[in-house]
Every structure is written in C-alpha cells, then in structure tokens.
N, C-alpha and C. Protein backbone atom coordinates (compact mmCIF):
# COMPACT_ATOMS: atom_id res chain seq x y z
N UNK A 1 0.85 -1.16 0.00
CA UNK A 1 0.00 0.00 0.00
C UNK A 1 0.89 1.22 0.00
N UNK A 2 0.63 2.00 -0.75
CA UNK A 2 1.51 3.23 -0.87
C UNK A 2 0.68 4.17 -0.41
N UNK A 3 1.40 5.34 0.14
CA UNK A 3 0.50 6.24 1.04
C UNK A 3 1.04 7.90 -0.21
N UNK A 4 0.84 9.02 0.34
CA UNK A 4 0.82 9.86 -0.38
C UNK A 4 2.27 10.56 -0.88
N UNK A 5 2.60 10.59 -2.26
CA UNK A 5 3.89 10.77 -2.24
C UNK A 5 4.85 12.37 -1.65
N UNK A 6 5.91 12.32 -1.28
CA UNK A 6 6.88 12.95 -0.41
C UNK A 6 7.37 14.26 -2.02
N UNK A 7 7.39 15.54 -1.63
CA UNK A 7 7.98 16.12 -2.59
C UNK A 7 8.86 15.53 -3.60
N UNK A 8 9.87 14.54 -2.70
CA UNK A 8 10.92 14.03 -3.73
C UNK A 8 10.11 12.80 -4.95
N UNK A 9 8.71 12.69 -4.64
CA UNK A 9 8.35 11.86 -5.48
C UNK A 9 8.34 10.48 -4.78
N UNK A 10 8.21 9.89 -3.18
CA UNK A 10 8.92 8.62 -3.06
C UNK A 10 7.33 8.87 -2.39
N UNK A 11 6.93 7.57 -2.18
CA UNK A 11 5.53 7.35 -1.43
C UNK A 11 5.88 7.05 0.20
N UNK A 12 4.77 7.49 0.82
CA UNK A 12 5.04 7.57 2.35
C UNK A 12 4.14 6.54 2.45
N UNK A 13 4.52 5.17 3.39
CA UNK A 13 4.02 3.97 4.05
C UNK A 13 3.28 4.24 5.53
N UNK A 14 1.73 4.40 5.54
CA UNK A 14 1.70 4.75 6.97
C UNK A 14 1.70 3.70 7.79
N UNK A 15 1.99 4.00 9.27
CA UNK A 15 2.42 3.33 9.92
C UNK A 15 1.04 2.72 10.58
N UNK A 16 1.53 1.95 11.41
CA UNK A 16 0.70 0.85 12.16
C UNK A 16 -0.64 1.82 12.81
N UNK A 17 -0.07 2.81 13.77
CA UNK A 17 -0.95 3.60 14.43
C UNK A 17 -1.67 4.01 13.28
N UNK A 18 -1.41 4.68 12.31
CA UNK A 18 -2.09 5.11 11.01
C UNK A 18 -3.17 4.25 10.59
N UNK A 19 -2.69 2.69 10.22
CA UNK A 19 -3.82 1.76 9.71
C UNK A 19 -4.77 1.42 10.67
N UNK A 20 -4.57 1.89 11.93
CA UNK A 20 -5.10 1.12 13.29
C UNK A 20 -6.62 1.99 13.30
N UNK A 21 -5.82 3.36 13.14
CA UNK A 21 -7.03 4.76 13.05
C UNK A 21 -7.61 4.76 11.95
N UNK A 22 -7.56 4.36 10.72
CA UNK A 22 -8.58 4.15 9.77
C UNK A 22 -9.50 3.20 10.17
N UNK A 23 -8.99 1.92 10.05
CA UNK A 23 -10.07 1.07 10.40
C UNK A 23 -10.34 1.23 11.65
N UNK A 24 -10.22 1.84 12.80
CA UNK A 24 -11.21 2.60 13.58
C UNK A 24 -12.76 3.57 12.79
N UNK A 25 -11.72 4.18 12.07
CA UNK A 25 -12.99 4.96 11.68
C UNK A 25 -13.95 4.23 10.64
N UNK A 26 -13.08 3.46 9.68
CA UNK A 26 -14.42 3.02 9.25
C UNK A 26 -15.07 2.24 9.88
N UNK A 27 -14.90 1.57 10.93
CA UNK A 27 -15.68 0.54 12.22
C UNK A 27 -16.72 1.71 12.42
N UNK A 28 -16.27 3.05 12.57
CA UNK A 28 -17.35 4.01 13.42
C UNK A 28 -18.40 4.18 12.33
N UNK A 29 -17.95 4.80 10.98
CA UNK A 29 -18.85 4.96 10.09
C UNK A 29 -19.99 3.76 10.17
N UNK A 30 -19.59 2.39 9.78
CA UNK A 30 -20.18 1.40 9.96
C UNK A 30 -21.79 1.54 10.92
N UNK A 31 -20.84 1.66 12.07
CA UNK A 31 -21.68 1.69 13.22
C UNK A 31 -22.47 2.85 13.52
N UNK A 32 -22.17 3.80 13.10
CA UNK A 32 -22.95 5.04 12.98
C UNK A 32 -24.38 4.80 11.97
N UNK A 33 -24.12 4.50 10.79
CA UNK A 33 -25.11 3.66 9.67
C UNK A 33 -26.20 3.24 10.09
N UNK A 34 -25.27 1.34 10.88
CA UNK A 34 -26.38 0.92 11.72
C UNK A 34 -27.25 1.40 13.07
N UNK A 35 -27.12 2.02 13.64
CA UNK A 35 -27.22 3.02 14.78
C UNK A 35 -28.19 3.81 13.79
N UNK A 36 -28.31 4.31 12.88
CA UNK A 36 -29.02 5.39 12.25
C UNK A 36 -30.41 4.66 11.73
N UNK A 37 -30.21 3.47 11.20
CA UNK A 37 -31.01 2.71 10.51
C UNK A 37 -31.55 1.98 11.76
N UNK A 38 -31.11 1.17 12.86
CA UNK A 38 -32.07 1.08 13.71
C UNK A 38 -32.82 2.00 14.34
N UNK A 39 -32.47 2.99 14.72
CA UNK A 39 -33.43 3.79 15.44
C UNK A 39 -34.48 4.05 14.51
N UNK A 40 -34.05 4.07 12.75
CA UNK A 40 -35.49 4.17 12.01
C UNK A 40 -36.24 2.91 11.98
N UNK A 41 -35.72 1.98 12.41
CA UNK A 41 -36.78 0.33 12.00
C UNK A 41 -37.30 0.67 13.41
N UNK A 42 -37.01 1.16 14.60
CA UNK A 42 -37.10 0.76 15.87
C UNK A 42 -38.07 2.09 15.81
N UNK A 43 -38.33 3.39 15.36
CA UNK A 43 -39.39 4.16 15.79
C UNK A 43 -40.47 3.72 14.59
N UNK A 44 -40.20 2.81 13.67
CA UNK A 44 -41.29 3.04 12.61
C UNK A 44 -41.87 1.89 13.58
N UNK A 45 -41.27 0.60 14.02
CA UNK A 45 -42.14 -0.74 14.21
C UNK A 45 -42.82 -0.13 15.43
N UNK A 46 -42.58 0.51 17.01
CA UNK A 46 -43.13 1.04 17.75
C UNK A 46 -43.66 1.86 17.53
N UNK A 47 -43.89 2.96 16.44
CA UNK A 47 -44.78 3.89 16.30
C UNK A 47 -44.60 5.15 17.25
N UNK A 48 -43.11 5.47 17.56
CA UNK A 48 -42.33 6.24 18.26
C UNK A 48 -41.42 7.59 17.75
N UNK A 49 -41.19 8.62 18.43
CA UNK A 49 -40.44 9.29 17.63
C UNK A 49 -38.87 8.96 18.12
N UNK A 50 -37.86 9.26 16.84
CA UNK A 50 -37.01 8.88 17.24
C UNK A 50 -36.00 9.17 18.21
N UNK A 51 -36.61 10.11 19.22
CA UNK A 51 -35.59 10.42 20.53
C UNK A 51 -36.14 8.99 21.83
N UNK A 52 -37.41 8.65 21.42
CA UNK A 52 -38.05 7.19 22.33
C UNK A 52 -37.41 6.64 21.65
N UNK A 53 -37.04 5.73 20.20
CA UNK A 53 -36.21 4.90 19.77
C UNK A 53 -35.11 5.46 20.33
N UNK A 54 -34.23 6.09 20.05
CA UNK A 54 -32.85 6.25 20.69
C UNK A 54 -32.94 5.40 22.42
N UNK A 55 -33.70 6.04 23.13
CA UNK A 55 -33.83 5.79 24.21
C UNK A 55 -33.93 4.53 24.34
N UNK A 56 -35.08 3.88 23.93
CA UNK A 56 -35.37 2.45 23.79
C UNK A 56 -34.15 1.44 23.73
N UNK A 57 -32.91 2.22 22.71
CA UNK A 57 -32.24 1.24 22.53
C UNK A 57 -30.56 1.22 23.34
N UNK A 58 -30.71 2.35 24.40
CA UNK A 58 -30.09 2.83 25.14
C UNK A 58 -30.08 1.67 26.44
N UNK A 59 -31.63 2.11 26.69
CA UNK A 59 -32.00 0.84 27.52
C UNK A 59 -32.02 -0.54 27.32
N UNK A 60 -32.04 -0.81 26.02
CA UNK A 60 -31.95 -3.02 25.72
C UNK A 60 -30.15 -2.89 25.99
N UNK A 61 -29.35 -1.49 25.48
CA UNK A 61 -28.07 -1.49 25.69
C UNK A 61 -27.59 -1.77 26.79
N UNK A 62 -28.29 -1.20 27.97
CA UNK A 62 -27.75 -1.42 29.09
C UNK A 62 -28.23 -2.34 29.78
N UNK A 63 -29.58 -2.35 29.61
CA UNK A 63 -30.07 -3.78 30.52
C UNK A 63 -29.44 -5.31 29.76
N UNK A 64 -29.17 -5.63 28.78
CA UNK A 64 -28.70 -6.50 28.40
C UNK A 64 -26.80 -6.24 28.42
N UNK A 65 -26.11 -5.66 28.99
CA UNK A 65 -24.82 -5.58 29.00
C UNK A 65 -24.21 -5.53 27.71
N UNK A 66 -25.07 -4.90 26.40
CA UNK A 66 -24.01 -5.21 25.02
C UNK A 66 -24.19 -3.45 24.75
N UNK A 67 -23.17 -3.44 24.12
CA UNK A 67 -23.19 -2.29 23.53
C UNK A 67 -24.18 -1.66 22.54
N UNK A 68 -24.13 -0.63 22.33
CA UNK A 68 -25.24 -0.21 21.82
C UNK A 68 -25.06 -0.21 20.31
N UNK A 69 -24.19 0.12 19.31
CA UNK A 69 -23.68 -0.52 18.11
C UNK A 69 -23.92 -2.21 18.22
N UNK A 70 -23.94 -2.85 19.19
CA UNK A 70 -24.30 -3.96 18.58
C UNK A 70 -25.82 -4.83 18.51
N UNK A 71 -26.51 -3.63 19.43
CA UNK A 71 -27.84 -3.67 19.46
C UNK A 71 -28.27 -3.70 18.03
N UNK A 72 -27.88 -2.22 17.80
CA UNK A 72 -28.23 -1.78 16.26
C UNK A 72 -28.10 -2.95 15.53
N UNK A 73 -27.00 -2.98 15.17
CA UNK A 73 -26.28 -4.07 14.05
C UNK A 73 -27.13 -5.25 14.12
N UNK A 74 -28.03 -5.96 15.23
CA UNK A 74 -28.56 -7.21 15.42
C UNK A 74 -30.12 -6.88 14.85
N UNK A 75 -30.32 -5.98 15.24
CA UNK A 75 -31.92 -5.22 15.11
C UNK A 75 -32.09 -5.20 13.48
N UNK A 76 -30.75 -4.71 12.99
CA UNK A 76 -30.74 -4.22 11.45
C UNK A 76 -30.85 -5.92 10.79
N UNK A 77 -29.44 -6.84 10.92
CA UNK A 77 -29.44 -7.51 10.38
C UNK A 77 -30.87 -8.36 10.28
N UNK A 78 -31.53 -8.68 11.37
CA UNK A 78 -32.80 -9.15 11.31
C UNK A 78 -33.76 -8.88 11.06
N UNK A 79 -33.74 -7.27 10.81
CA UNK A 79 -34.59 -7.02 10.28
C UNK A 79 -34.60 -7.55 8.52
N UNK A 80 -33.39 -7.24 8.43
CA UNK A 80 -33.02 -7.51 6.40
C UNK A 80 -32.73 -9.29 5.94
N UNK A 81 -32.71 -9.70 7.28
CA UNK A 81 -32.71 -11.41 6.84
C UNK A 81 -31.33 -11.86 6.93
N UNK A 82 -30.32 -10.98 7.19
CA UNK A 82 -28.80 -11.73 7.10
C UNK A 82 -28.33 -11.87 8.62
N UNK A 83 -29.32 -11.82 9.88
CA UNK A 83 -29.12 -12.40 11.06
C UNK A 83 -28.80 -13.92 10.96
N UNK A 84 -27.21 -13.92 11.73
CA UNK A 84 -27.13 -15.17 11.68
C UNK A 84 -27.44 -16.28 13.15
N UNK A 85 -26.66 -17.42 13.75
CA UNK A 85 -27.24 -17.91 14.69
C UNK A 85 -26.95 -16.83 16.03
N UNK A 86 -25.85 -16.04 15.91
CA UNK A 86 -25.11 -15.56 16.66
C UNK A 86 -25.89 -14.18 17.22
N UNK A 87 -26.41 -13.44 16.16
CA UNK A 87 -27.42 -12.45 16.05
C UNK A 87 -29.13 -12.70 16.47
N UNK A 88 -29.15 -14.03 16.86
CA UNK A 88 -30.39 -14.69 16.64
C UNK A 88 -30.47 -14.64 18.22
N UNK A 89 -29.68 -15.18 19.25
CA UNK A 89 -29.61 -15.43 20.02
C UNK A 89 -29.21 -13.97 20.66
N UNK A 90 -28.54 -12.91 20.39
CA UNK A 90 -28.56 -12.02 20.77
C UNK A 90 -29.90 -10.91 21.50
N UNK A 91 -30.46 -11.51 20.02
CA UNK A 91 -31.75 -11.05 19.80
C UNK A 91 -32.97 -11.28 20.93
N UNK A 92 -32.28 -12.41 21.18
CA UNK A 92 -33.68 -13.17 21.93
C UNK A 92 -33.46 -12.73 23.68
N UNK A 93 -31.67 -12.11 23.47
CA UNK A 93 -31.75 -11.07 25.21
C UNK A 93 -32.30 -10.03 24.78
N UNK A 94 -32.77 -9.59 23.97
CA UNK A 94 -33.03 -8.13 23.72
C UNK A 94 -34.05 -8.11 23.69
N UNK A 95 -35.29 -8.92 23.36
CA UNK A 95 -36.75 -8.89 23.07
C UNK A 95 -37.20 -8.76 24.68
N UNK A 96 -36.89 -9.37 25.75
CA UNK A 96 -37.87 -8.78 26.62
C UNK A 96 -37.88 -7.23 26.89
N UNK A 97 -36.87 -6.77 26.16
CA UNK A 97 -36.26 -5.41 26.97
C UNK A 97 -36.94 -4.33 25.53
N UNK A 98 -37.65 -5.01 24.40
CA UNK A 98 -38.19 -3.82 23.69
C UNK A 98 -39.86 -3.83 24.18
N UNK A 99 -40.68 -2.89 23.64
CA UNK A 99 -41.95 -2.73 24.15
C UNK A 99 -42.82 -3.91 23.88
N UNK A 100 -44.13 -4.07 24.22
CA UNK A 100 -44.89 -5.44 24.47
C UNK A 100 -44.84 -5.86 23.01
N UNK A 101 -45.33 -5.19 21.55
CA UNK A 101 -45.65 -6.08 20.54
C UNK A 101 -44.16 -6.89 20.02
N UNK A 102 -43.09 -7.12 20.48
CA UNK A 102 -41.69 -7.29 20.10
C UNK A 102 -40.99 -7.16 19.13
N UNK A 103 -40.19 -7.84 18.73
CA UNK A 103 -39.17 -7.18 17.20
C UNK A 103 -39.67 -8.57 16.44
N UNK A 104 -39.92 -8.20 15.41
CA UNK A 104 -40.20 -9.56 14.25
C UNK A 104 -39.30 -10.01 14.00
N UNK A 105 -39.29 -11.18 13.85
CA UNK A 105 -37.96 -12.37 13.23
C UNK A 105 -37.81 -12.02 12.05
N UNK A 106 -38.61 -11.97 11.18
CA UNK A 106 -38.49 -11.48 9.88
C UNK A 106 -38.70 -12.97 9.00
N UNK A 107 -38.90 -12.47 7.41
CA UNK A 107 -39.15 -13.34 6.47
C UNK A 107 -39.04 -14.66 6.25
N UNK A 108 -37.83 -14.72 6.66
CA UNK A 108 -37.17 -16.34 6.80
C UNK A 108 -37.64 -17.28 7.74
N UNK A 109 -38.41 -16.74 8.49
CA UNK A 109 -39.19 -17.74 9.64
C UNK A 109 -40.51 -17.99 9.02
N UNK A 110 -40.82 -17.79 8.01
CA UNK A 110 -42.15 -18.28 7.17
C UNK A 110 -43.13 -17.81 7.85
N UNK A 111 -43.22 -17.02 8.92
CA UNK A 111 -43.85 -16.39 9.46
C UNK A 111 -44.81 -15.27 8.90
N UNK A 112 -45.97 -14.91 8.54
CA UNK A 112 -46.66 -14.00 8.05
C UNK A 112 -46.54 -12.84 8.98
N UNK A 113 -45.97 -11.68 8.46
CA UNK A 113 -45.74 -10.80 9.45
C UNK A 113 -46.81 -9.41 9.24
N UNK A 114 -47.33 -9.41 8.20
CA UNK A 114 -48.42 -8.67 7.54
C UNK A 114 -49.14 -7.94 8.14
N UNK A 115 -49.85 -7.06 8.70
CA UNK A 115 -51.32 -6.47 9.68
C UNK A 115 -52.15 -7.43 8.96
C-alpha cells in the first residue's frame, strides 16, 4: 500500500498507528449507519419518535450488558434477513427489553408478518 507521495516523489508507508485509526474509523462509520437505521426500524415498528427509539435502545443497551452498536447491528441484520445464529440469540436477550408487541424475526421464519 503506498500512502501519499513525499515532494521528492517517493511514497510515504503509513504506519501501524495510522492503519489502526482508519479502520477505527471506518468501524465508526459502519456503526454510525447501523445506529441510524435502527433507530429508524425501531421508531417506525413502535410507532415512536425517534428520541423514544434512541432511548429504547439505550435501555436493551444497558439492561442487556451489550453495547449499543451492537444492538443496532442485530436489530438491522434481522430485520433484512442476514441475522445469523449468533445475532439470533442475541436477539432473543433483547426482546424482553423492547416494548410489548416485540421485534419480528423477519421473512425467513415463514412467518406472516403482515397487519
């Protein structure tokens, strides 16, 4: 990987700390995304505005001990069908902790989820 070249024309290699802080940030972007997109699946399915979603998911964050990026990320993937066993089971600490009608499994459970 060549990094941006040096007046003399020679490319600068960034260093470890350098690659460490990118993929930090794109981890954040990532997680910012999902974080953005759950709080919209999470105020549309409750019928909430999204400072109660935020909140909502503040609280499955803390009452279930996971972080709150990974709330998101589990909420999202299941919602879109690419929850895997790992996300599945996540899921299933998190459902007592959202409001009474719960989070849908989604499509793949042959489940009619329809009104």
């Amino acid at each position: 990987m060549s990094g941006t070249p040096l007046p003399s024309g020679e490319p600068v290699e960034p260093t470890d700390a350098l690659r460490d802080e990118i993929a930090h940030l794109h981890e954040a972007v990532r997680s910012q995304r999902d974080i953005g997109m759950a709080i919209g699946l999470v105020s549309a399915r409750f019928a909430c505005s999204t400072e109660q979603a935020w909140r909502t998911m503040l609280r499955v964050s803390q009452d279930s001990n996971t972080k709150v990026r990974t709330v998101a990320r589990v909420l999202v993937a299941t919602h879109d069908g690419s929850a895997g066993p790992d996300d599945l089971a996540l899921l299933a600490r998190f459902v007592d902790q959202l409001p009474p009608s719960g989070w849908p499994t989604g499509p793949w459970t042959e489940e009619d989820l329809a009104p």
